[in-house]
PDB file of N, CA and C in Angstrom:
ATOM      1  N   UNK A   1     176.230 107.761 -37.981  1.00  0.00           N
ATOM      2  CA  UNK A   1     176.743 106.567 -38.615  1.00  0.00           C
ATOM      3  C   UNK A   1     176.273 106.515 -40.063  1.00  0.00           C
ATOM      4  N   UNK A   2     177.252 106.898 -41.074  1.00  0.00           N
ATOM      5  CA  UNK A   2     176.937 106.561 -42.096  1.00  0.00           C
ATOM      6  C   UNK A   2     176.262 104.946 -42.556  1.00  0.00           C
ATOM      7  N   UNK A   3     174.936 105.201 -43.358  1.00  0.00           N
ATOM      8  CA  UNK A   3     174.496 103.748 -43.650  1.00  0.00           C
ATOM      9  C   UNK A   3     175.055 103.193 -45.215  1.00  0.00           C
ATOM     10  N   UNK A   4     175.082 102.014 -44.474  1.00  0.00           N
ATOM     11  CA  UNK A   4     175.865 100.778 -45.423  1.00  0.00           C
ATOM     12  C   UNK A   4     174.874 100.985 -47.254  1.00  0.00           C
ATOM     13  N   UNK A   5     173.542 101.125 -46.962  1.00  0.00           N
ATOM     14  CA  UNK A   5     173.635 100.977 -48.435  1.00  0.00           C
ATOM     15  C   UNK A   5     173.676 102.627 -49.117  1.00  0.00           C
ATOM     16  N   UNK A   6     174.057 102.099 -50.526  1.00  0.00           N
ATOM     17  CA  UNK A   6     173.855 103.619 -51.484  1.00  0.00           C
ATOM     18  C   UNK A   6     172.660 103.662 -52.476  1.00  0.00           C
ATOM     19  N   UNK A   7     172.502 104.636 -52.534  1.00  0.00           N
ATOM     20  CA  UNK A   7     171.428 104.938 -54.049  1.00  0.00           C
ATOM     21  C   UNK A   7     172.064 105.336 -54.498  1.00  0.00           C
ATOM     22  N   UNK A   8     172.134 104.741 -56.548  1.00  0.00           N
ATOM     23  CA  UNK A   8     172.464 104.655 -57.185  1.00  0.00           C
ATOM     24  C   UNK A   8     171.084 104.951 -58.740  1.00  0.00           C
ATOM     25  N   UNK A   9     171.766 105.511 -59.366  1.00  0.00           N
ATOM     26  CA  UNK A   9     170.793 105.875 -60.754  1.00  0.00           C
ATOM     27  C   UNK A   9     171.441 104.998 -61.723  1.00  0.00           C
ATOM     28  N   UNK A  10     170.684 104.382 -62.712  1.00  0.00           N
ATOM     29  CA  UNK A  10     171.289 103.314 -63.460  1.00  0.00           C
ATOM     30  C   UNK A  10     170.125 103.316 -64.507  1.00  0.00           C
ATOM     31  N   UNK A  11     170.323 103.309 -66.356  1.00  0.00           N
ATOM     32  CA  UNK A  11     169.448 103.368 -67.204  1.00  0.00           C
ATOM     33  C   UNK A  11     169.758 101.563 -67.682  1.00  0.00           C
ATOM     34  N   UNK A  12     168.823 100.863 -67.077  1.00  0.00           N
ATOM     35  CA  UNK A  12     168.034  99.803 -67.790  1.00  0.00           C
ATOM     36  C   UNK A  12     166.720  99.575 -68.580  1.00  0.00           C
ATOM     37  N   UNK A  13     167.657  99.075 -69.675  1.00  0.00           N
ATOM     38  CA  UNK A  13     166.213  98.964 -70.693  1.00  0.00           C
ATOM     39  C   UNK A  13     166.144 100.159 -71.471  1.00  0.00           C
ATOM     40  N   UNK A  14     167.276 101.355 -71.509  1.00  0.00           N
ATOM     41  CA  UNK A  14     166.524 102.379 -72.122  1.00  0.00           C
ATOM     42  C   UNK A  14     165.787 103.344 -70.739  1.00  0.00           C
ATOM     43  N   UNK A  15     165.436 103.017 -69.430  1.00  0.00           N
ATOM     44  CA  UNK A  15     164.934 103.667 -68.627  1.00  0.00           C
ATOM     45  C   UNK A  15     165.925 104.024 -67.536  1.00  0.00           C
ATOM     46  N   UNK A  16     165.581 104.943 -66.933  1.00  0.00           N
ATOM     47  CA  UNK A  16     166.251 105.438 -65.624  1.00  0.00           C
ATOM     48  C   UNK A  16     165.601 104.916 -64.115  1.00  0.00           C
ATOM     49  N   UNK A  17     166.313 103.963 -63.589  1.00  0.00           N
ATOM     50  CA  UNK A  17     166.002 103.877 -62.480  1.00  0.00           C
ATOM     51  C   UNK A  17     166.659 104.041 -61.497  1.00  0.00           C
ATOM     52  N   UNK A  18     166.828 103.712 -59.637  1.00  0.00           N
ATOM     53  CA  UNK A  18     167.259 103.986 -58.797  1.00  0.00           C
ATOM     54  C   UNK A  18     167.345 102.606 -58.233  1.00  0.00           C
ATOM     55  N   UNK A  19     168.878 102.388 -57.635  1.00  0.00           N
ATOM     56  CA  UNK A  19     168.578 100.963 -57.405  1.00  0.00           C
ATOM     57  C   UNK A  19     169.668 101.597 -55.521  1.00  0.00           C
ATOM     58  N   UNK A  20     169.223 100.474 -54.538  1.00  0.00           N
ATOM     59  CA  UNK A  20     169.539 100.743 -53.145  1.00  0.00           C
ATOM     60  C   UNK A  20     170.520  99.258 -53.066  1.00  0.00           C
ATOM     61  N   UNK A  21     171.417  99.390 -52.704  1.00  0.00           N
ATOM     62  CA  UNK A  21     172.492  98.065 -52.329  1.00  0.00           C
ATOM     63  C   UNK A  21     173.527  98.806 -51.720  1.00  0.00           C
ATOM     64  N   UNK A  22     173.740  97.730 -50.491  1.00  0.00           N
ATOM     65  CA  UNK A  22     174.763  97.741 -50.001  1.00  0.00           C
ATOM     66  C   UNK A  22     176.217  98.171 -51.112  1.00  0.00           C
ATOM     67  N   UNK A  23     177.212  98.709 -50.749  1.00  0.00           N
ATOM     68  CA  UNK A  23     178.584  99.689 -51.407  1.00  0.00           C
ATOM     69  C   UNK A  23     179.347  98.148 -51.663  1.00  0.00           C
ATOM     70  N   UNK A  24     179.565  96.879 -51.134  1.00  0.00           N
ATOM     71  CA  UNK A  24     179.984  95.894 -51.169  1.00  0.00           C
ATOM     72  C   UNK A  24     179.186  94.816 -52.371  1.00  0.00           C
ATOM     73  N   UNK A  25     178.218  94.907 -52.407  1.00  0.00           N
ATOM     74  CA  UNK A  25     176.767  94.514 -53.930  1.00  0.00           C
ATOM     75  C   UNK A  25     177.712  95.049 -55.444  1.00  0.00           C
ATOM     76  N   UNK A  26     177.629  96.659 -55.036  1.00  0.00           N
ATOM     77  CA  UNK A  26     178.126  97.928 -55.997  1.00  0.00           C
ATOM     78  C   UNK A  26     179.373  96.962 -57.105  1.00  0.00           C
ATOM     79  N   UNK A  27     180.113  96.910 -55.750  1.00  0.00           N
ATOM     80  CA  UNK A  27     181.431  96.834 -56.161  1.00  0.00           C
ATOM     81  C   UNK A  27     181.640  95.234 -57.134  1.00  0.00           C
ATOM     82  N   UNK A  28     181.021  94.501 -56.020  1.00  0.00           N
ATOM     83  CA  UNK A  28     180.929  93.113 -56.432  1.00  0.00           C
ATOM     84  C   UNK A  28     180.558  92.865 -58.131  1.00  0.00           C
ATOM     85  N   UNK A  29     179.457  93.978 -58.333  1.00  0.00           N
ATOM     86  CA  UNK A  29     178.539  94.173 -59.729  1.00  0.00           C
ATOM     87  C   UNK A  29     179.434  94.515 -60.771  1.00  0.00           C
ATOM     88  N   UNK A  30     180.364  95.514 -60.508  1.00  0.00           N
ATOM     89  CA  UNK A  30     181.025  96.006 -61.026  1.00  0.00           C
ATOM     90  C   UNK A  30     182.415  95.415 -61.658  1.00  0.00           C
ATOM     91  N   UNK A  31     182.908  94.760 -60.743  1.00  0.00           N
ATOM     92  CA  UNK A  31     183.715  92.902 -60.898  1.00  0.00           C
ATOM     93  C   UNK A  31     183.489  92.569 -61.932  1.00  0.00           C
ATOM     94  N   UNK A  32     181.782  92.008 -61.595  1.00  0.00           N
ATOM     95  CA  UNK A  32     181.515  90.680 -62.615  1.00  0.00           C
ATOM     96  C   UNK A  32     181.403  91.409 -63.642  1.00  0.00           C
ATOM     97  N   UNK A  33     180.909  92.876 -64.179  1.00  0.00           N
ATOM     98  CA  UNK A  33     180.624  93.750 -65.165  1.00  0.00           C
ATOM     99  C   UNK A  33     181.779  93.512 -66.295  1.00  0.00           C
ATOM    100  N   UNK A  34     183.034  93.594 -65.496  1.00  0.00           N
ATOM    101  CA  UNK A  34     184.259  93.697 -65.901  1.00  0.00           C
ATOM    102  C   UNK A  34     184.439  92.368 -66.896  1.00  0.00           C
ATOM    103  N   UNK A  35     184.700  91.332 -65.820  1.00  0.00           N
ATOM    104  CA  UNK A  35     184.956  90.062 -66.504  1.00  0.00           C
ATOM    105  C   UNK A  35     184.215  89.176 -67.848  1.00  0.00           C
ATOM    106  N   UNK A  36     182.939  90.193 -67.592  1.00  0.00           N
ATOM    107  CA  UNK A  36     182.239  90.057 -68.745  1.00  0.00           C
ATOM    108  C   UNK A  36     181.852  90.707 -69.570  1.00  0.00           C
ATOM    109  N   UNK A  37     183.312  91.971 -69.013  1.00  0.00           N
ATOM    110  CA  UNK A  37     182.864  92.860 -70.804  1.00  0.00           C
ATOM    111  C   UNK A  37     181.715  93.233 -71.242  1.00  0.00           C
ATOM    112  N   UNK A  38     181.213  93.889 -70.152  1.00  0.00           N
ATOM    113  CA  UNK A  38     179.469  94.118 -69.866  1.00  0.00           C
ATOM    114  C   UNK A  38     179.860  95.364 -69.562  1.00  0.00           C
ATOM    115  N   UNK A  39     178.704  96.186 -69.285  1.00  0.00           N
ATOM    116  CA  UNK A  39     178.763  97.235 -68.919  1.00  0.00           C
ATOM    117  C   UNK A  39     177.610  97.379 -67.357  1.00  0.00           C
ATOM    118  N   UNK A  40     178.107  97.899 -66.729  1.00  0.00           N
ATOM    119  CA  UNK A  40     177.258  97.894 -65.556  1.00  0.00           C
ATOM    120  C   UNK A  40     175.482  97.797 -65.786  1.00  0.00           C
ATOM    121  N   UNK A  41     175.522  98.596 -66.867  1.00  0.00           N
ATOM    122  CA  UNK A  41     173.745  99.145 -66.768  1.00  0.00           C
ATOM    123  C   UNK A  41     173.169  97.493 -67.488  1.00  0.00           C
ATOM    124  N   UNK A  42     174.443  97.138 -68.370  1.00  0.00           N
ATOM    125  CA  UNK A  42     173.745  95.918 -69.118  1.00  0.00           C
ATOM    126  C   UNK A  42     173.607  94.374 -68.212  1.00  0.00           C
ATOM    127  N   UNK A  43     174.567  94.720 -67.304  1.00  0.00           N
ATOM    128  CA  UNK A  43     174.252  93.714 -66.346  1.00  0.00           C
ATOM    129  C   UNK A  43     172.998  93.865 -65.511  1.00  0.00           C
ATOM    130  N   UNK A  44     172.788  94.800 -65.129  1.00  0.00           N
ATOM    131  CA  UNK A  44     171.764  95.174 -64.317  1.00  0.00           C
ATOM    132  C   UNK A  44     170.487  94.765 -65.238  1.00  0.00           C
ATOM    133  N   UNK A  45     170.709  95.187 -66.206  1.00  0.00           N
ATOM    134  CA  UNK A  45     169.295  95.131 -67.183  1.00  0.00           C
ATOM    135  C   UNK A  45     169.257  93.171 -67.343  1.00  0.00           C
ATOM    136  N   UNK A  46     170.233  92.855 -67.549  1.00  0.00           N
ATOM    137  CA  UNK A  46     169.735  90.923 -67.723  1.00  0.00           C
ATOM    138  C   UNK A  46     169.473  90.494 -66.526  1.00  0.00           C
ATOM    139  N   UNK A  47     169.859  90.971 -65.159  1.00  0.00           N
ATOM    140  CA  UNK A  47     169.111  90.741 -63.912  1.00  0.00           C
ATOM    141  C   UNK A  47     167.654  90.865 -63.858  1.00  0.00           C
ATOM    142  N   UNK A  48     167.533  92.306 -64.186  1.00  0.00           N
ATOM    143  CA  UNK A  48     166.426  92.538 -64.592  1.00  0.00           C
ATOM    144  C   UNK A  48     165.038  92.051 -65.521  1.00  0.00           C
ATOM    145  N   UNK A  49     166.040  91.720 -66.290  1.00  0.00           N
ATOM    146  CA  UNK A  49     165.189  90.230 -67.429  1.00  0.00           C
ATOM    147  C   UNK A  49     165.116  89.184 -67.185  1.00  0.00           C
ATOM    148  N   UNK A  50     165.773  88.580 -66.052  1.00  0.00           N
ATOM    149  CA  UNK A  50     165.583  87.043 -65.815  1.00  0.00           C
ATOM    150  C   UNK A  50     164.924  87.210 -64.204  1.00  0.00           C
ATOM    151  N   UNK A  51     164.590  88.117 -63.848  1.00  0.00           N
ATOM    152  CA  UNK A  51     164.230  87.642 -62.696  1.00  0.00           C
ATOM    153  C   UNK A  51     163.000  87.624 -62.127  1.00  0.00           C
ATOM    154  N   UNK A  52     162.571  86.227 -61.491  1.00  0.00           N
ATOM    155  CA  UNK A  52     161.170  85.481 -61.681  1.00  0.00           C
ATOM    156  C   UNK A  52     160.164  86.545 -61.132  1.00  0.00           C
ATOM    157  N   UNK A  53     160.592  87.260 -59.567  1.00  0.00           N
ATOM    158  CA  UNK A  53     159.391  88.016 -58.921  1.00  0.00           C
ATOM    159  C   UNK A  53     160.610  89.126 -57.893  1.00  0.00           C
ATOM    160  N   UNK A  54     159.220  89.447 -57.320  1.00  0.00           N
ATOM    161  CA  UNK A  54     160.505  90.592 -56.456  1.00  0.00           C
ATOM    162  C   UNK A  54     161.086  91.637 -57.139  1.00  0.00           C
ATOM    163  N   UNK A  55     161.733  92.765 -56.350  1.00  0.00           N
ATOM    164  CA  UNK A  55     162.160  93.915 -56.969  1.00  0.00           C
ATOM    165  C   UNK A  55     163.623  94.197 -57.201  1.00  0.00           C
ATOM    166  N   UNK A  56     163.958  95.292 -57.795  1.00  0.00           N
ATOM    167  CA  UNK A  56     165.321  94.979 -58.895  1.00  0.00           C
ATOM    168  C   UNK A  56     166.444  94.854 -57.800  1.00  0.00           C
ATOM    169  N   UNK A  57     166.758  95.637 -56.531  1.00  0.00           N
ATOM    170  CA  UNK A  57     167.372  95.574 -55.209  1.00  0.00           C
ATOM    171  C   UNK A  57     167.157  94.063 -54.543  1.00  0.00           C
ATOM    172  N   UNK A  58     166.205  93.449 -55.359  1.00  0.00           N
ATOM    173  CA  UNK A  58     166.597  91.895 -54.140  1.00  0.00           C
ATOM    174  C   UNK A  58     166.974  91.168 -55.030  1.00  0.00           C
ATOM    175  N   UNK A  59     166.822  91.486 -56.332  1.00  0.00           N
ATOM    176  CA  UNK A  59     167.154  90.376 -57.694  1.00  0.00           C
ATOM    177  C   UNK A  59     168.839  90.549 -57.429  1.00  0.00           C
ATOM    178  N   UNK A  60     169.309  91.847 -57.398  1.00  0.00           N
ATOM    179  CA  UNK A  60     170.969  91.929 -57.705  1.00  0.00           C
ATOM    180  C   UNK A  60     171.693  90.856 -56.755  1.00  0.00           C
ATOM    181  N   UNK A  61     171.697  91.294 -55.281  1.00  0.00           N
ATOM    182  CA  UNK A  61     172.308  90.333 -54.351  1.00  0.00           C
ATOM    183  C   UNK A  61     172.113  89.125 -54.871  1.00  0.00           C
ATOM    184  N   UNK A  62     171.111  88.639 -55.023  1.00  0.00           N
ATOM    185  CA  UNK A  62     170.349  87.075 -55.029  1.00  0.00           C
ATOM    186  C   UNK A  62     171.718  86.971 -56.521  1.00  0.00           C
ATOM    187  N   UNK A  63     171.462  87.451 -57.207  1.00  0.00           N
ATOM    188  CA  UNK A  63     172.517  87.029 -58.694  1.00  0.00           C
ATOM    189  C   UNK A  63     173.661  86.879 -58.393  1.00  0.00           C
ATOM    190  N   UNK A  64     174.293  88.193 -57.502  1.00  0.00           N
ATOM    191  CA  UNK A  64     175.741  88.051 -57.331  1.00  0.00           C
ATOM    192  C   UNK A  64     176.417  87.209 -56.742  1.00  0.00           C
ATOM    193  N   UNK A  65     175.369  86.685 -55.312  1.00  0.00           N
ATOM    194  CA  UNK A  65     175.501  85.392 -54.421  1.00  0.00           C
ATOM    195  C   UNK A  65     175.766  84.201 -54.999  1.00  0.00           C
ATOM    196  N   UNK A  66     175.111  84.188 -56.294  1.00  0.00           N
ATOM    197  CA  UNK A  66     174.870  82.501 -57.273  1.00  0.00           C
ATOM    198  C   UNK A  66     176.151  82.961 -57.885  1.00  0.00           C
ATOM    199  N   UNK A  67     176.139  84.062 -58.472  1.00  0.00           N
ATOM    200  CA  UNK A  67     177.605  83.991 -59.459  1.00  0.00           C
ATOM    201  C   UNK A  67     178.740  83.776 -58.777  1.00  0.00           C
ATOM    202  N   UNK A  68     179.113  84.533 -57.547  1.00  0.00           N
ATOM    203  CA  UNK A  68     180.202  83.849 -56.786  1.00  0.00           C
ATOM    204  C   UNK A  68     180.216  82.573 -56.310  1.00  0.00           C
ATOM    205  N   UNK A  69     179.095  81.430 -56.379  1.00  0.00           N
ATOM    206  CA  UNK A  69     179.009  80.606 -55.769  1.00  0.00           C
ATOM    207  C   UNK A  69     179.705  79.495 -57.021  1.00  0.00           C
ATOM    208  N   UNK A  70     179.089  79.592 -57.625  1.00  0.00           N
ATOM    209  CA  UNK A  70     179.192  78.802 -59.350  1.00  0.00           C
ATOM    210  C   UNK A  70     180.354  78.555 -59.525  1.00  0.00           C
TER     211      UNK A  70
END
């Protein structure tokens, strides 16, 4: 059974990291990326900058959840 989430390589900040989310997160990210004329890595990176505690894989969901909610 293939598993639901992917690893993914993504340069925030100037750095290379590895981020784990569900393929449905991915896509969702990639959406909002769009509509805001962002670029994936730069979205990832202001997640990354605003978020209070916790690691960069629980910050994304938690963002995308509020942005669809809003």
């Amino acid at each position: 059974m293939k598993s639901p989430v992917v690893k993914r390589s993504i340069v925030v900040a100037g750095h290379k990291t590895s981020v784990s989310l569900e393929e449905a997160f991915w896509n969702g990210m990639k959406e909002i990326s769009g509509l805001r004329n962002m670029t994936l890595s730069e979205l990832v990176g202001e997640i990354d900058g605003n978020r209070q505690q916790g690691n960069l894989s629980s910050a994304i969901p938690i963002r995308h959840i509020a942005t669809r909610t809003s």
